[in-house]
C-alpha atoms as a PDB file:
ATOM      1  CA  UNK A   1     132.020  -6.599-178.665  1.00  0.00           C
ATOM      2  CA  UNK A   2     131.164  -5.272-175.724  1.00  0.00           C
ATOM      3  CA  UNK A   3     128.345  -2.703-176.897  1.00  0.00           C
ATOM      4  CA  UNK A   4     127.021  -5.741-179.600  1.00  0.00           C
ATOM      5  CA  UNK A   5     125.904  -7.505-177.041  1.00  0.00           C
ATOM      6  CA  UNK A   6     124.195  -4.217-174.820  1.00  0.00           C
ATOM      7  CA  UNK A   7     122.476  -3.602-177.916  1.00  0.00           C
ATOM      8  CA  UNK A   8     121.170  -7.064-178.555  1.00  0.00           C
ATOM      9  CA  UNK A   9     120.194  -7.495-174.994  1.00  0.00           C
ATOM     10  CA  UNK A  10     118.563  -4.202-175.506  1.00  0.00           C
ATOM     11  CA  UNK A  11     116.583  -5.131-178.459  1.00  0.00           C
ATOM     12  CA  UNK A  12     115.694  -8.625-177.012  1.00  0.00           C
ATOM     13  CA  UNK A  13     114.246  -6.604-173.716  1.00  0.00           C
ATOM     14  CA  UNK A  14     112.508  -4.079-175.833  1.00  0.00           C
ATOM     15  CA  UNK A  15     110.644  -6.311-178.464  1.00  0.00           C
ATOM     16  CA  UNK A  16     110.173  -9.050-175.784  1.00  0.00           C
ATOM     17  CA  UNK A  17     107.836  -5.785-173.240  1.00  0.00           C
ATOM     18  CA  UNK A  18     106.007  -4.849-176.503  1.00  0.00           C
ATOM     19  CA  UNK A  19     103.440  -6.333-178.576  1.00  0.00           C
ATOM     20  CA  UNK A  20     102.346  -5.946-182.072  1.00  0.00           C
ATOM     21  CA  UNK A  21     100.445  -2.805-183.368  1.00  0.00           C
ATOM     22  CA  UNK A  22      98.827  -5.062-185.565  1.00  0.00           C
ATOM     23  CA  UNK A  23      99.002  -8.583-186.444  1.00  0.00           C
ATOM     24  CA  UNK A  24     100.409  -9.222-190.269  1.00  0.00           C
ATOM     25  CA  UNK A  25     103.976  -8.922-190.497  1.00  0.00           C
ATOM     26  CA  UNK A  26     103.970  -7.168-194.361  1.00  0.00           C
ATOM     27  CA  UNK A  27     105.802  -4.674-195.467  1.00  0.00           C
ATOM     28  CA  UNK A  28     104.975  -1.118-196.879  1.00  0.00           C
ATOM     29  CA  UNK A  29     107.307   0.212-199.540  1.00  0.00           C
ATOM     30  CA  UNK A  30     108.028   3.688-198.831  1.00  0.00           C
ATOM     31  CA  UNK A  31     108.558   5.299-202.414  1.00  0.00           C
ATOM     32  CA  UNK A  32     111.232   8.254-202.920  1.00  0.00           C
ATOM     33  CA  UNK A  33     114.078   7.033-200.682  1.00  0.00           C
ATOM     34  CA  UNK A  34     116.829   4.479-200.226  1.00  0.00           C
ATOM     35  CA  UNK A  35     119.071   3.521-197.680  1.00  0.00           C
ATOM     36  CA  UNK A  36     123.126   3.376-198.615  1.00  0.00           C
ATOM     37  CA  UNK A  37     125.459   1.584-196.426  1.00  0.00           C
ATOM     38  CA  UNK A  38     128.837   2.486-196.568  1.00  0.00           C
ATOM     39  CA  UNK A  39     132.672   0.959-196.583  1.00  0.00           C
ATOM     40  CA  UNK A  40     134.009   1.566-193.187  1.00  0.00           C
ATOM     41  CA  UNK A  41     136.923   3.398-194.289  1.00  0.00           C
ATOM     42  CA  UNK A  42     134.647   6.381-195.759  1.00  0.00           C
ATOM     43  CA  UNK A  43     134.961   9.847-194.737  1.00  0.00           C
ATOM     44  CA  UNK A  44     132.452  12.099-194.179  1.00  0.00           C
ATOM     45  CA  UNK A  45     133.442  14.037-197.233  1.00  0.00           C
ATOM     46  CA  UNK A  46     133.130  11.090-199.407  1.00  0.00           C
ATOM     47  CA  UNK A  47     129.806  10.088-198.004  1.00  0.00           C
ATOM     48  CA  UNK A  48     128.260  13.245-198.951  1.00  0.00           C
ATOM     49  CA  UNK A  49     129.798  12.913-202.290  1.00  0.00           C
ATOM     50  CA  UNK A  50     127.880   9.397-203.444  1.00  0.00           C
ATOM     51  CA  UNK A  51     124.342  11.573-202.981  1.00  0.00           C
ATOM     52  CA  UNK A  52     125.910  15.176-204.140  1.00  0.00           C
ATOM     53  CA  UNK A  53     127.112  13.013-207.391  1.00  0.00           C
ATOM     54  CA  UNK A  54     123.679  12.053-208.452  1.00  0.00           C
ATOM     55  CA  UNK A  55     122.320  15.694-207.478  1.00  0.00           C
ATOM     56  CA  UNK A  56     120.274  13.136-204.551  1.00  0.00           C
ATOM     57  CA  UNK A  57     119.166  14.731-201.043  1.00  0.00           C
ATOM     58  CA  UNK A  58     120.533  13.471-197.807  1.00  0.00           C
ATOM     59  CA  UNK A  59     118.192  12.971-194.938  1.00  0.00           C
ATOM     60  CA  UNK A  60     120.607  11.172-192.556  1.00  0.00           C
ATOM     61  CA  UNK A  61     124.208  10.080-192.239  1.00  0.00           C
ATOM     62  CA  UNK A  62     124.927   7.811-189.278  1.00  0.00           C
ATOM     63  CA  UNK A  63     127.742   5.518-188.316  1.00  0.00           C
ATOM     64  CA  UNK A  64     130.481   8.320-187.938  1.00  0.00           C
ATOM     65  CA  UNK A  65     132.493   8.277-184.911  1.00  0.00           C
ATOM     66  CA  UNK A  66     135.130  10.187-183.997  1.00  0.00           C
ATOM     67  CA  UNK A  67     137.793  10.925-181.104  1.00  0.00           C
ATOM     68  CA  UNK A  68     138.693  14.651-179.650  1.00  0.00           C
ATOM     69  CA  UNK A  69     141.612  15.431-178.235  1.00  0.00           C
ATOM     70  CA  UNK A  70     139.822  17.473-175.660  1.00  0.00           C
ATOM     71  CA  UNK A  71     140.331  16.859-172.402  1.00  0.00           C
ATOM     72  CA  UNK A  72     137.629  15.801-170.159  1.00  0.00           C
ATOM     73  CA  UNK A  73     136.430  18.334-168.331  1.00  0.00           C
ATOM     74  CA  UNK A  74     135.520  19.927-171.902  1.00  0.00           C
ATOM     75  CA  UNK A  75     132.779  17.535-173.040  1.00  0.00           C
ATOM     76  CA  UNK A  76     129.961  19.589-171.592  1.00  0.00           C
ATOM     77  CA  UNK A  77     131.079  22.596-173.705  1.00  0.00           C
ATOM     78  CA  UNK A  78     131.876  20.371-176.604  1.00  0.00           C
ATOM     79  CA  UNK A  79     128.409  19.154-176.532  1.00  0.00           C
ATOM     80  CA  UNK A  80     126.871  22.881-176.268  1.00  0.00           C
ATOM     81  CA  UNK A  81     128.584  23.735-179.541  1.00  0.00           C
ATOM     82  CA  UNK A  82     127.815  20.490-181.896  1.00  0.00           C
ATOM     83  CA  UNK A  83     124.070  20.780-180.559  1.00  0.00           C
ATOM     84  CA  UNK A  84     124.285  24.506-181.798  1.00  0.00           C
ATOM     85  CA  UNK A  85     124.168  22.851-185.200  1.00  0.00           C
ATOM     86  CA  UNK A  86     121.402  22.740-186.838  1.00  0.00           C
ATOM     87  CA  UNK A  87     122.170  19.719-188.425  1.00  0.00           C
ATOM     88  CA  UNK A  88     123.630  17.688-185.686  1.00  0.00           C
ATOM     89  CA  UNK A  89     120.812  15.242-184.283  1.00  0.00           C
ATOM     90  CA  UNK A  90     119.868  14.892-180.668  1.00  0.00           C
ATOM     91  CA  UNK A  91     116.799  12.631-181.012  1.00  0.00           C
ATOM     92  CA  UNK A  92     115.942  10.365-184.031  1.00  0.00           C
ATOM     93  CA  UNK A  93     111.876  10.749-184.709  1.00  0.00           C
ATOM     94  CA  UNK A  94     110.048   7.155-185.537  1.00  0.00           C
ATOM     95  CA  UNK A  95     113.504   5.179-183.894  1.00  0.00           C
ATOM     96  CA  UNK A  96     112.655   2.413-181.451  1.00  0.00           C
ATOM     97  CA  UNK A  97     115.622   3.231-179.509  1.00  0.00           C
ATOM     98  CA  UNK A  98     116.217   7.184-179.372  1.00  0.00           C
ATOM     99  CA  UNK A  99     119.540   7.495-181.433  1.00  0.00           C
ATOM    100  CA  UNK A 100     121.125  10.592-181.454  1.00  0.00           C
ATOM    101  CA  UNK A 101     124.930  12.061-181.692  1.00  0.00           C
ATOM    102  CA  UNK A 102     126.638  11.406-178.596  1.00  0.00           C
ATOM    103  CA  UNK A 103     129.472  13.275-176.751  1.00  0.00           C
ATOM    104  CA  UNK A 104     131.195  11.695-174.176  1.00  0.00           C
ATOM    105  CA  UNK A 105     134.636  11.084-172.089  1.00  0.00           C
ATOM    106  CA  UNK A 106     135.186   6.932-172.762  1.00  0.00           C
ATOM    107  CA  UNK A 107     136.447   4.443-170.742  1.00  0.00           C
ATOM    108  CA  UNK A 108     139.690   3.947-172.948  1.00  0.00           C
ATOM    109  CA  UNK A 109     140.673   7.441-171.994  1.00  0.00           C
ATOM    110  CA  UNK A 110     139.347   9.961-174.305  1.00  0.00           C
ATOM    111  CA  UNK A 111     136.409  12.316-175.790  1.00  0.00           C
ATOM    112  CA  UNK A 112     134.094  10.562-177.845  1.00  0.00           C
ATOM    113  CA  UNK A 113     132.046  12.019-180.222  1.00  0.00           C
ATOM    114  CA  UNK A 114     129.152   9.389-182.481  1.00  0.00           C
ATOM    115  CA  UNK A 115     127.452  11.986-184.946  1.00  0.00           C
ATOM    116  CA  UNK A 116     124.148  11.514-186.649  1.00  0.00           C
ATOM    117  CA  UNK A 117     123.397  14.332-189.296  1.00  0.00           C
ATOM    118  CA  UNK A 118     120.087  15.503-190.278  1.00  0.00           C
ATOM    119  CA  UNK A 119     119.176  17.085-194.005  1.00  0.00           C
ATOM    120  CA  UNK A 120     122.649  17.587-195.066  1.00  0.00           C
ATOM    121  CA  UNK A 121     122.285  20.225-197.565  1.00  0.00           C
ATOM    122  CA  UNK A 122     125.628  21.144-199.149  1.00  0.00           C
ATOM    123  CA  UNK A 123     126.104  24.312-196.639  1.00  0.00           C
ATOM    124  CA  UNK A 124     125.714  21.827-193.437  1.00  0.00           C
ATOM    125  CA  UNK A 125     128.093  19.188-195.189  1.00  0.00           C
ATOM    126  CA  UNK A 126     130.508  22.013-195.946  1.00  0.00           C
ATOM    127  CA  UNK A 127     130.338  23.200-192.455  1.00  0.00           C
ATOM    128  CA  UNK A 128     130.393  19.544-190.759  1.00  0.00           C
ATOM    129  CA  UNK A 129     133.643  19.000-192.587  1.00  0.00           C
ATOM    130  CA  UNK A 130     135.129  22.629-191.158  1.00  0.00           C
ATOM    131  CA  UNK A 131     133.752  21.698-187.838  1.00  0.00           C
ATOM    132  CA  UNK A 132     135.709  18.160-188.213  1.00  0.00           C
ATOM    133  CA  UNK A 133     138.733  20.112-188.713  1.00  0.00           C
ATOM    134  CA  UNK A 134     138.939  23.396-186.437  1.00  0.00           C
ATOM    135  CA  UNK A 135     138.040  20.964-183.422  1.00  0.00           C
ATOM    136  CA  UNK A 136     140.609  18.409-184.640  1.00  0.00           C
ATOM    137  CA  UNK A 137     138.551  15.321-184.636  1.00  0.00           C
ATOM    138  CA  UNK A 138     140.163  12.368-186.084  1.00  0.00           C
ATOM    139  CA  UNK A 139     137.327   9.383-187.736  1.00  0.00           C
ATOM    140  CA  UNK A 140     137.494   6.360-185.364  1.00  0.00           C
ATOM    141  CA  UNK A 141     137.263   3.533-188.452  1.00  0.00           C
ATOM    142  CA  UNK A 142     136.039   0.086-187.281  1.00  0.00           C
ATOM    143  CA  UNK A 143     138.611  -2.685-187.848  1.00  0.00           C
ATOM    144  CA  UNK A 144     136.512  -5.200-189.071  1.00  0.00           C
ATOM    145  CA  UNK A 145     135.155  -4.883-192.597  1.00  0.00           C
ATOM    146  CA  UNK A 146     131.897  -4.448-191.831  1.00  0.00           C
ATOM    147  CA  UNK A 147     130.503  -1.031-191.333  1.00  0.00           C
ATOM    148  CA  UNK A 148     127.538   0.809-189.144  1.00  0.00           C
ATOM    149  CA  UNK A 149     127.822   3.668-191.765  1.00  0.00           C
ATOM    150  CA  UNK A 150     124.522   4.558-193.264  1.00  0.00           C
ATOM    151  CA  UNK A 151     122.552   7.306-195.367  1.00  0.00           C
ATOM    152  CA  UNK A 152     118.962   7.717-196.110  1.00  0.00           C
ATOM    153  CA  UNK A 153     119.086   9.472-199.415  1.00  0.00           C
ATOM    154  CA  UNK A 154     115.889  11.000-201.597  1.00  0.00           C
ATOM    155  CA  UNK A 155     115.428   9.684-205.134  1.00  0.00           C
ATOM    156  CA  UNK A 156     112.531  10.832-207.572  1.00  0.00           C
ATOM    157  CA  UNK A 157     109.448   8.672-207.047  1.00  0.00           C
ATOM    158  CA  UNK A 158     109.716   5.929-209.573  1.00  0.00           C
ATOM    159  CA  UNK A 159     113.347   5.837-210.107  1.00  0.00           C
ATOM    160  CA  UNK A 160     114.497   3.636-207.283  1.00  0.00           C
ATOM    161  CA  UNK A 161     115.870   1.001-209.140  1.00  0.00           C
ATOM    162  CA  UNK A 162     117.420   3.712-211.373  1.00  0.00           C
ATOM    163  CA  UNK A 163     118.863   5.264-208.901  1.00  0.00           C
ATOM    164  CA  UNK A 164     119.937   1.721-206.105  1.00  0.00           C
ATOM    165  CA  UNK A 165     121.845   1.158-209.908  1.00  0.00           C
ATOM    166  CA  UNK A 166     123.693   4.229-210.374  1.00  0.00           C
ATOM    167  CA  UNK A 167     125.270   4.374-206.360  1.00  0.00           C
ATOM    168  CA  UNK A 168     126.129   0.807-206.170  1.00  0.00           C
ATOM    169  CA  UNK A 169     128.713   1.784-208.936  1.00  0.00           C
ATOM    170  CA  UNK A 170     130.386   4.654-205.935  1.00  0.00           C
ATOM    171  CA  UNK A 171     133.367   2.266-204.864  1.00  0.00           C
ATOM    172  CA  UNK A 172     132.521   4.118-200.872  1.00  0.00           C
ATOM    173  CA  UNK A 173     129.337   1.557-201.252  1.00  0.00           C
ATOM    174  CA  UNK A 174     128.634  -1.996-199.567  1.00  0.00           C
ATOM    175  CA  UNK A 175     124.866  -1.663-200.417  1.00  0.00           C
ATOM    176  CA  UNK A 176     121.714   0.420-200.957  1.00  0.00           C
ATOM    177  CA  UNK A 177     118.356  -1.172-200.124  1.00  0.00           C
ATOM    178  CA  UNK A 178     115.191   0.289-200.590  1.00  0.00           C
ATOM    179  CA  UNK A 179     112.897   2.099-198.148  1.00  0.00           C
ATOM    180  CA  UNK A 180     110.123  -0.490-196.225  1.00  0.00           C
ATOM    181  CA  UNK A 181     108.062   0.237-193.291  1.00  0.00           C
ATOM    182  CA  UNK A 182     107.497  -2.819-190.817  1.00  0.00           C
ATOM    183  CA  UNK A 183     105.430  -3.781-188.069  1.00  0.00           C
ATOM    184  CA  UNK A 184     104.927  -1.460-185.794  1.00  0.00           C
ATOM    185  CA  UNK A 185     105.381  -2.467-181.871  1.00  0.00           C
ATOM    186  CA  UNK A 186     103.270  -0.756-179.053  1.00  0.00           C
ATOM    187  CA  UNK A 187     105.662  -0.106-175.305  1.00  0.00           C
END
């Protein structure tokens, strides 16, 4: 509850210090992709599995969290080997706020890790799932029912509807929306 209301206060502060790039409020459809949210209870494996079903290309998978039984005197080193990954995001290009995978010791007593994956190709998802394992990380699944899980996916041009059809059937899926550019705010 805690970090809900950082990042609203966050949000309020940043959209209240910007202004408007320009001055309608329409949307642009962006064609080719969709954004899937997922169950809370999904693992990583499973995620990739609703895109790798369809034959569909992952551009991002965000929401996972997980906790290391590192000690904490280890996070710097942890951090040195998930940024070695070529897949592993530090910054977030076009985000208001900068996202990126996070490492850190938390204040409930242990390592932290929040993981945002770029272009998961099946090699990197393969990997990812090895990496999950040989450091022992164990998915830290929200206890309410709604989720922060999320993938932007590629579809063919002209089969988003086709395709927002097909993954809403995956029972791992709350929703898939399509892809729309908004206003844009100046800092």
């Amino acid at each position: 509850m805690k970090y809900a209301v950082l990042a609203l206060l966050t949000f309020t502060l940043l959209f209240g210090a910007c202004k408007k790039k320009n001055s309608n409020n329409d949307l642009v459809y962006i064609p080719g992709t969709l954004y899937v949210g997922l169950k809370a209870a999904t693992p990583a494996d499973s995620c990739f599995s609703v895109a790798n079903r369809v034959n569909l290309n992952i551009l991002v998978v965000n929401g996972y969290n997980y906790r290391s039984p590192l000690p904490k005197d280890r996070v710097t080193a942890l951090k040195n080997l998930l940024f070695t990954k070529k897949y592993i995001d530090t910054f977030q290009p076009g985000s208001i706020l900068p996202l990126m995978t996070n490492v850190y010791y938390s204040a409930l007593g242990y390592m932290s890790v929040g993981a945002i994956l770029n272009f998961m190709d099946t090699a990197s998802q393969r990997d990812w799932i090895q990496t999950i394992g040989q450091l022992n990380l164990t998915e830290v699944i929200p206890a309410n029912t709604d989720s922060a899980k999320t993938m932007h996916v590629t579809v063919p041009v002209g089969k988003e509807q086709y395709y927002k059809d097909l993954i809403l059937k995956n029972s791992n899926v709350s929703w898939v929306m399509f892809d729309y550019q908004g206003t844009q705010y100046l800092h």
